[in-house]
N, C-alpha and C. Protein backbone atom coordinates (compact mmCIF):
# COMPACT_ATOMS: atom_id res chain seq x y z
N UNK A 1 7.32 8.60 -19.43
CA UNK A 1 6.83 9.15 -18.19
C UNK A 1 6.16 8.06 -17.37
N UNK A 2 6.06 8.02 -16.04
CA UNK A 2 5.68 7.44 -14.78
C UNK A 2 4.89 7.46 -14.60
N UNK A 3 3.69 6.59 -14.86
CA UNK A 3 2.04 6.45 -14.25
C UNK A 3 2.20 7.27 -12.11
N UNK A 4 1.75 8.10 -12.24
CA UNK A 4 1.34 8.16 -10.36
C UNK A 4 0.49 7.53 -9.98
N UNK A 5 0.76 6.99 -8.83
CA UNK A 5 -0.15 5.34 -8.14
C UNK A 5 -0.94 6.76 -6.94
N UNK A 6 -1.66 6.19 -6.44
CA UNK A 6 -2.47 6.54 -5.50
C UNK A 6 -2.21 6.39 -4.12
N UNK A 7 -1.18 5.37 -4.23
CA UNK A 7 -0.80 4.86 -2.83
C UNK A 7 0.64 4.94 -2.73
N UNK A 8 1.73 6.07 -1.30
CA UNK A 8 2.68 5.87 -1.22
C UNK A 8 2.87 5.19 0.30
N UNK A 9 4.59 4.83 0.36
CA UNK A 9 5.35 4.06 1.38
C UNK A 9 4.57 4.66 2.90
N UNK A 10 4.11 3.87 3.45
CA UNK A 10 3.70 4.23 4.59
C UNK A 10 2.20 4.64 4.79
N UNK A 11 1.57 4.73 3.65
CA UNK A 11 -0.03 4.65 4.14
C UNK A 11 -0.46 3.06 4.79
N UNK A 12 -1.82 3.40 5.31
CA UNK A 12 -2.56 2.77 5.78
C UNK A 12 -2.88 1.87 4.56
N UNK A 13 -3.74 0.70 4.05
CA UNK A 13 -4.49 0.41 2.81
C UNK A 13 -5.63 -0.84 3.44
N UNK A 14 -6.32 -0.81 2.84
CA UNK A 14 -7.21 -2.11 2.94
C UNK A 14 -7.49 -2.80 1.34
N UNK A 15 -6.85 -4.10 1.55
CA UNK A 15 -7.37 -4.93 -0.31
C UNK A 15 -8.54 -4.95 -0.23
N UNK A 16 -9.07 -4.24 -1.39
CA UNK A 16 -10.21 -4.87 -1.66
C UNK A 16 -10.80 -5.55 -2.82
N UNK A 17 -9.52 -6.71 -3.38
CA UNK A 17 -9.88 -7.58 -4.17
C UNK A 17 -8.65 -8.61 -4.43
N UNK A 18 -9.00 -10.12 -4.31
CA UNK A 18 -8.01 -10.82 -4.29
C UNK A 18 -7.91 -11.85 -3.02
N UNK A 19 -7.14 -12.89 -3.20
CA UNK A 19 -6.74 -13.79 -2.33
C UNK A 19 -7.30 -12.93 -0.38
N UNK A 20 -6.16 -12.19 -0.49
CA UNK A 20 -6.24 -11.46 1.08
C UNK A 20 -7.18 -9.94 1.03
N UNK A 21 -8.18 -10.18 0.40
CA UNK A 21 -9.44 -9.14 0.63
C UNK A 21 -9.80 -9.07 1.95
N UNK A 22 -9.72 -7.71 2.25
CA UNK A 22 -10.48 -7.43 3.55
C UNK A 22 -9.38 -6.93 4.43
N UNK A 23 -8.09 -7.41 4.01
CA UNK A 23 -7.12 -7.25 5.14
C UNK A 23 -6.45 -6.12 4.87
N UNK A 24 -5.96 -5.65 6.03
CA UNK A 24 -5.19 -4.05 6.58
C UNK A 24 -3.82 -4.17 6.53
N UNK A 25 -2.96 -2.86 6.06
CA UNK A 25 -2.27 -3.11 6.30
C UNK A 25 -0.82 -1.72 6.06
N UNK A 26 0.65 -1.65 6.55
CA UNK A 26 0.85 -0.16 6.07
C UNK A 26 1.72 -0.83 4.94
N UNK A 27 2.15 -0.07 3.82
CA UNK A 27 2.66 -0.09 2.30
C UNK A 27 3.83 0.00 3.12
N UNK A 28 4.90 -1.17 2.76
CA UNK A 28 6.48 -1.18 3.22
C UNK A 28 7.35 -0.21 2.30
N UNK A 29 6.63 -1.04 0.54
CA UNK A 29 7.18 -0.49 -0.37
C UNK A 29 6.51 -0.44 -1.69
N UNK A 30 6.70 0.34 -2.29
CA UNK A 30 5.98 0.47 -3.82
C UNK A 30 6.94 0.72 -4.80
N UNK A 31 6.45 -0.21 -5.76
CA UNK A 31 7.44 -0.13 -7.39
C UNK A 31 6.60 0.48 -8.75
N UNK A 32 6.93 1.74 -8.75
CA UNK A 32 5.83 2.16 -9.68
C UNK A 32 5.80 1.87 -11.06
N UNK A 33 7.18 1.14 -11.24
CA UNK A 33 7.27 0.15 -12.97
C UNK A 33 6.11 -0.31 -13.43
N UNK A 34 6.06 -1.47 -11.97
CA UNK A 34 5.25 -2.38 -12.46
C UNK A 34 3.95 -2.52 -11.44
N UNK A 35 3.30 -0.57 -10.84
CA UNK A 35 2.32 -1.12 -10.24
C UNK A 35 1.88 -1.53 -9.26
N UNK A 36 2.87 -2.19 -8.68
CA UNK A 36 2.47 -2.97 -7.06
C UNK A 36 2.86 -2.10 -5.85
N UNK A 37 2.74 -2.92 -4.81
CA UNK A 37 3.02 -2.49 -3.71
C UNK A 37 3.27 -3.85 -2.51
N UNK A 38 3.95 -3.91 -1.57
CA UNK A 38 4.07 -4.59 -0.58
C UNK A 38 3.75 -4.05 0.64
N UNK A 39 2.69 -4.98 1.17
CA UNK A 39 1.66 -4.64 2.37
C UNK A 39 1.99 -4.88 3.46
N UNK A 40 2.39 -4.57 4.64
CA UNK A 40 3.07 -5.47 5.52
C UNK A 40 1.85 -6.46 6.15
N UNK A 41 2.00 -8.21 5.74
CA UNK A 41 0.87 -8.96 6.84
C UNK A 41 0.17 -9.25 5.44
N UNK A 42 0.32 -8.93 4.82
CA UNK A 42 -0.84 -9.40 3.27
C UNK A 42 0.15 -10.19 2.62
N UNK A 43 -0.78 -10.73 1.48
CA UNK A 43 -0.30 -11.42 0.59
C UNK A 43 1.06 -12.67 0.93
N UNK A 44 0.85 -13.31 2.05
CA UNK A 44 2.36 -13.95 2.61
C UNK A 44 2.05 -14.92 1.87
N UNK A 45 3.93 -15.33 1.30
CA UNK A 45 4.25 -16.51 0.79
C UNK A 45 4.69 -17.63 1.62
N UNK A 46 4.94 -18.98 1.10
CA UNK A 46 6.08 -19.52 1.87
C UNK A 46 7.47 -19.64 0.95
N UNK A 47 8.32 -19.14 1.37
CA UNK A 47 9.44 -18.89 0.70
C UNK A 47 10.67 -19.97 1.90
N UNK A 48 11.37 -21.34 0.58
CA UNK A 48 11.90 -22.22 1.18
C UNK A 48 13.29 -21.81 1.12
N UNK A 49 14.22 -21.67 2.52
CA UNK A 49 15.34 -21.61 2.11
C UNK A 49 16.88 -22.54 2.91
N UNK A 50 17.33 -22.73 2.54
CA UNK A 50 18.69 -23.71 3.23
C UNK A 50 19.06 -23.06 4.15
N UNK A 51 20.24 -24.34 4.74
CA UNK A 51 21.32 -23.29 6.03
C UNK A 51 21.67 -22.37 5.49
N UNK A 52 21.78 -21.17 6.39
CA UNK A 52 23.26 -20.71 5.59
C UNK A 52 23.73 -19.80 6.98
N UNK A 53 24.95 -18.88 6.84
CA UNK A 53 25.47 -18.26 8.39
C UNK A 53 24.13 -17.43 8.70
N UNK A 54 23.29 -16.66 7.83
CA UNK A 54 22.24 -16.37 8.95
C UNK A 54 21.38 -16.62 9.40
N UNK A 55 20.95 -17.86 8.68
CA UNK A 55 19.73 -18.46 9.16
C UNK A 55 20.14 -20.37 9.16
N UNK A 56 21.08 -20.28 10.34
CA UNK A 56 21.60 -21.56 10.22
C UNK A 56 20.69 -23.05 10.19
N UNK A 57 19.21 -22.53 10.63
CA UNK A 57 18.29 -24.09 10.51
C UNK A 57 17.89 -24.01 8.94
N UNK A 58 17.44 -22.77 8.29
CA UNK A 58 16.70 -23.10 7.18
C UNK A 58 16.00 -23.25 7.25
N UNK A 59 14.63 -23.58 6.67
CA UNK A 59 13.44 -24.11 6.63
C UNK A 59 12.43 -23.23 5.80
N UNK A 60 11.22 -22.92 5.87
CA UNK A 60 9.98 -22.29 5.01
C UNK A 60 9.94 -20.97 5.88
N UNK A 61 10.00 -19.94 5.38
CA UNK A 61 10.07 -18.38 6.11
C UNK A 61 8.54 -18.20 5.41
N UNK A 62 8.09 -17.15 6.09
CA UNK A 62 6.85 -16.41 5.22
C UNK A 62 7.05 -15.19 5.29
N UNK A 63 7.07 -14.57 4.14
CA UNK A 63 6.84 -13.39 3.40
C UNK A 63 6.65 -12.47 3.06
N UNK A 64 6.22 -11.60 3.04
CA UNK A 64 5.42 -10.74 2.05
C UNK A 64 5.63 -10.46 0.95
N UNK A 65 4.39 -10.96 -0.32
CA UNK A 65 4.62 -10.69 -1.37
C UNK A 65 4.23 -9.40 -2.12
N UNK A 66 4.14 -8.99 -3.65
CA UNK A 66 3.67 -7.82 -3.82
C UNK A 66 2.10 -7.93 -3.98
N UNK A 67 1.44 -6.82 -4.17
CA UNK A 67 0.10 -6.83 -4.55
C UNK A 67 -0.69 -5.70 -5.42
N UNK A 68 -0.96 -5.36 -6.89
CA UNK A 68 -1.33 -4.87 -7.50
C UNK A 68 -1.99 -3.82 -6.94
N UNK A 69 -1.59 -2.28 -7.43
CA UNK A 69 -1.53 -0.75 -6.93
C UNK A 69 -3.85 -1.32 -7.03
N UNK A 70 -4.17 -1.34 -7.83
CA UNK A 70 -5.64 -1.37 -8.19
C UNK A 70 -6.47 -2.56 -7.23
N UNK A 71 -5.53 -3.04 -6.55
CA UNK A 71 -6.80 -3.99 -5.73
C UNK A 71 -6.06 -3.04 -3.96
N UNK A 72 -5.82 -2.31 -3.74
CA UNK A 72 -5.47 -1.22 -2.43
C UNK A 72 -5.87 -0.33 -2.58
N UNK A 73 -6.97 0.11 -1.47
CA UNK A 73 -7.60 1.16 -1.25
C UNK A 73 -6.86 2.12 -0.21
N UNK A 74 -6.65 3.62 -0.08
CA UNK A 74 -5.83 4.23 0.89
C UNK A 74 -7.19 4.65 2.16
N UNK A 75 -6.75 4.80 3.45
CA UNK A 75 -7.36 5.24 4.72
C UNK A 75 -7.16 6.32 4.62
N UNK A 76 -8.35 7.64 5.14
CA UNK A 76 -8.13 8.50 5.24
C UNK A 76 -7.88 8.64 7.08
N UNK A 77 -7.74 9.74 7.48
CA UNK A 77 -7.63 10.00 8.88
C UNK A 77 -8.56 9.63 10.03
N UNK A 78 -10.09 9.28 9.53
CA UNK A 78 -10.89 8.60 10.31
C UNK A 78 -10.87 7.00 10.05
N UNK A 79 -9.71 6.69 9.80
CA UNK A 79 -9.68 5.35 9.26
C UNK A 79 -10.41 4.21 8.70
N UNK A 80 -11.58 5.01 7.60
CA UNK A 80 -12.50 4.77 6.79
C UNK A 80 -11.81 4.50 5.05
N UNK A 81 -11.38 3.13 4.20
CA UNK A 81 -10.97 2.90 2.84
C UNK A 81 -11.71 4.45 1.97
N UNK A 82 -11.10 4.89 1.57
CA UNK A 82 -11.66 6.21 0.50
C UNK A 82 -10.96 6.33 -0.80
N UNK A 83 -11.44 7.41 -1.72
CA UNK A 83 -10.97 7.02 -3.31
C UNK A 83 -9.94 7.98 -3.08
N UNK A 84 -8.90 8.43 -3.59
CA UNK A 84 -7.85 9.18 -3.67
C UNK A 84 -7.91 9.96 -4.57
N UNK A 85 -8.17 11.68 -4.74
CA UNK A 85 -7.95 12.44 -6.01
C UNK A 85 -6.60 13.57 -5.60
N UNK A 86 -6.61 14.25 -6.89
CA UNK A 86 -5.41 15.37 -6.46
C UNK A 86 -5.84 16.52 -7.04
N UNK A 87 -5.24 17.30 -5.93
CA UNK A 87 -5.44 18.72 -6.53
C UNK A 87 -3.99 19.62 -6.18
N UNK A 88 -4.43 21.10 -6.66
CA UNK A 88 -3.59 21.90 -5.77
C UNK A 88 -3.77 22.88 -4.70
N UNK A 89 -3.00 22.71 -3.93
CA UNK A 89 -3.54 23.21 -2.35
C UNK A 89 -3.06 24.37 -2.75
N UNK A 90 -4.12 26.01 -2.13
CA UNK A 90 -4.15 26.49 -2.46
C UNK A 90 -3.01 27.79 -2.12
N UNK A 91 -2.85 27.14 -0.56
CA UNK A 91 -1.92 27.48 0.34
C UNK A 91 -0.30 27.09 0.13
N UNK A 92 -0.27 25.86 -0.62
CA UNK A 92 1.24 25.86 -0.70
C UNK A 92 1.84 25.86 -1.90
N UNK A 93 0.88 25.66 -2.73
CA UNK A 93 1.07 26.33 -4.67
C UNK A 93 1.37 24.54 -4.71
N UNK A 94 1.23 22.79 -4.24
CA UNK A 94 2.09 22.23 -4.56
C UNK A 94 0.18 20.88 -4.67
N UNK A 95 0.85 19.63 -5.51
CA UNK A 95 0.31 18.81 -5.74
C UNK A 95 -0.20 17.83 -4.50
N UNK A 96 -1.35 18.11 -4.23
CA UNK A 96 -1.70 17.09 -2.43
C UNK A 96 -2.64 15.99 -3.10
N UNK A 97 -2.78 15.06 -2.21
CA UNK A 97 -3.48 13.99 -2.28
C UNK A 97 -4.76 14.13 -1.28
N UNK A 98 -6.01 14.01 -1.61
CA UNK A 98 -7.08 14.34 -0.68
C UNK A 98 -8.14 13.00 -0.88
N UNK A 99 -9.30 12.71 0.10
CA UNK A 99 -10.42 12.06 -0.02
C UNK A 99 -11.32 12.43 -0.25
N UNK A 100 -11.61 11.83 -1.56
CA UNK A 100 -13.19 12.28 -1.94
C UNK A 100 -14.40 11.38 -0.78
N UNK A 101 -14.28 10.83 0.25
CA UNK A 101 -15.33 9.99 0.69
C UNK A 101 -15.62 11.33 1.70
N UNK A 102 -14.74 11.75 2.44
CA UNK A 102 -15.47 12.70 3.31
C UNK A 102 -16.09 13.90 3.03
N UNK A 103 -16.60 14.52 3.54
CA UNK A 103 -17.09 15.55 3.68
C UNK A 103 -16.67 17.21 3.09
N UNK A 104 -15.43 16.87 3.55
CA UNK A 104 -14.32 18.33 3.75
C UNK A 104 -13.32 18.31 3.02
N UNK A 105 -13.57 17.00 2.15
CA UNK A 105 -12.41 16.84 1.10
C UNK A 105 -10.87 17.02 1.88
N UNK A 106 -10.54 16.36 2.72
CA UNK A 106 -9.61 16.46 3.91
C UNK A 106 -8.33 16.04 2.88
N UNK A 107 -6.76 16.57 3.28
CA UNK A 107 -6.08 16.35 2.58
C UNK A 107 -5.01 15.09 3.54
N UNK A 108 -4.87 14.67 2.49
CA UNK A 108 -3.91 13.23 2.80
C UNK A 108 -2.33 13.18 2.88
N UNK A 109 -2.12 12.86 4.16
CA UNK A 109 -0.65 13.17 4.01
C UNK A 109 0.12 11.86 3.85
């Protein structure tokens, strides 16, 4: 069985630990094998590559690399970093993602 990460494709996140701490950014993609996620604007490499027909100069491109599910925090709707829990909504019988930082326990879409 599949660990569930806290963070899916298209949230908001802020790192908060590591090389690019502090920085924002939305989840392109997540691999829940192994954990990570790719941030768009975080974690950039320089990745060297030759001519070739589509990139006929070549040279050093930058990146985005992955970055461990446990150093990304998810945004809730006031665009404040918050902890992520789950419950079941009571209204649709189904598994939601909500923030424990606010108030109203607001649910996360």
């Amino acid at each position: 069985m599949q660990p569930k990460l806290h963070i899916k494709k298209g949230d908001t996140v802020t790192v908060i630990a590591g090389d690019s701490k502090g920085q924002q950014g939305k989840v392109l993609k997540v691999v829940i094998e192994k954990n990570k996620a790719i941030v768009e604007g975080v974690n950039l490499i320089s990745k060297h590559s030759k001519p070739n027909s589509k990139n006929t100069k070549g040279g050093i491109l930058k990146k985005e690399s992955f970055v461990h599910a446990s150093n990304l925090m998810v945004h809730d709707s006031s665009g404040k970093p918050t902890r992520i829990g789950r419950r079941i909504d009571e209204k649709t019988n189904k598994l939601v993602r909500y923030s424990k930082k606010s108030e109203k326990k607001e649910i996360i879409k």
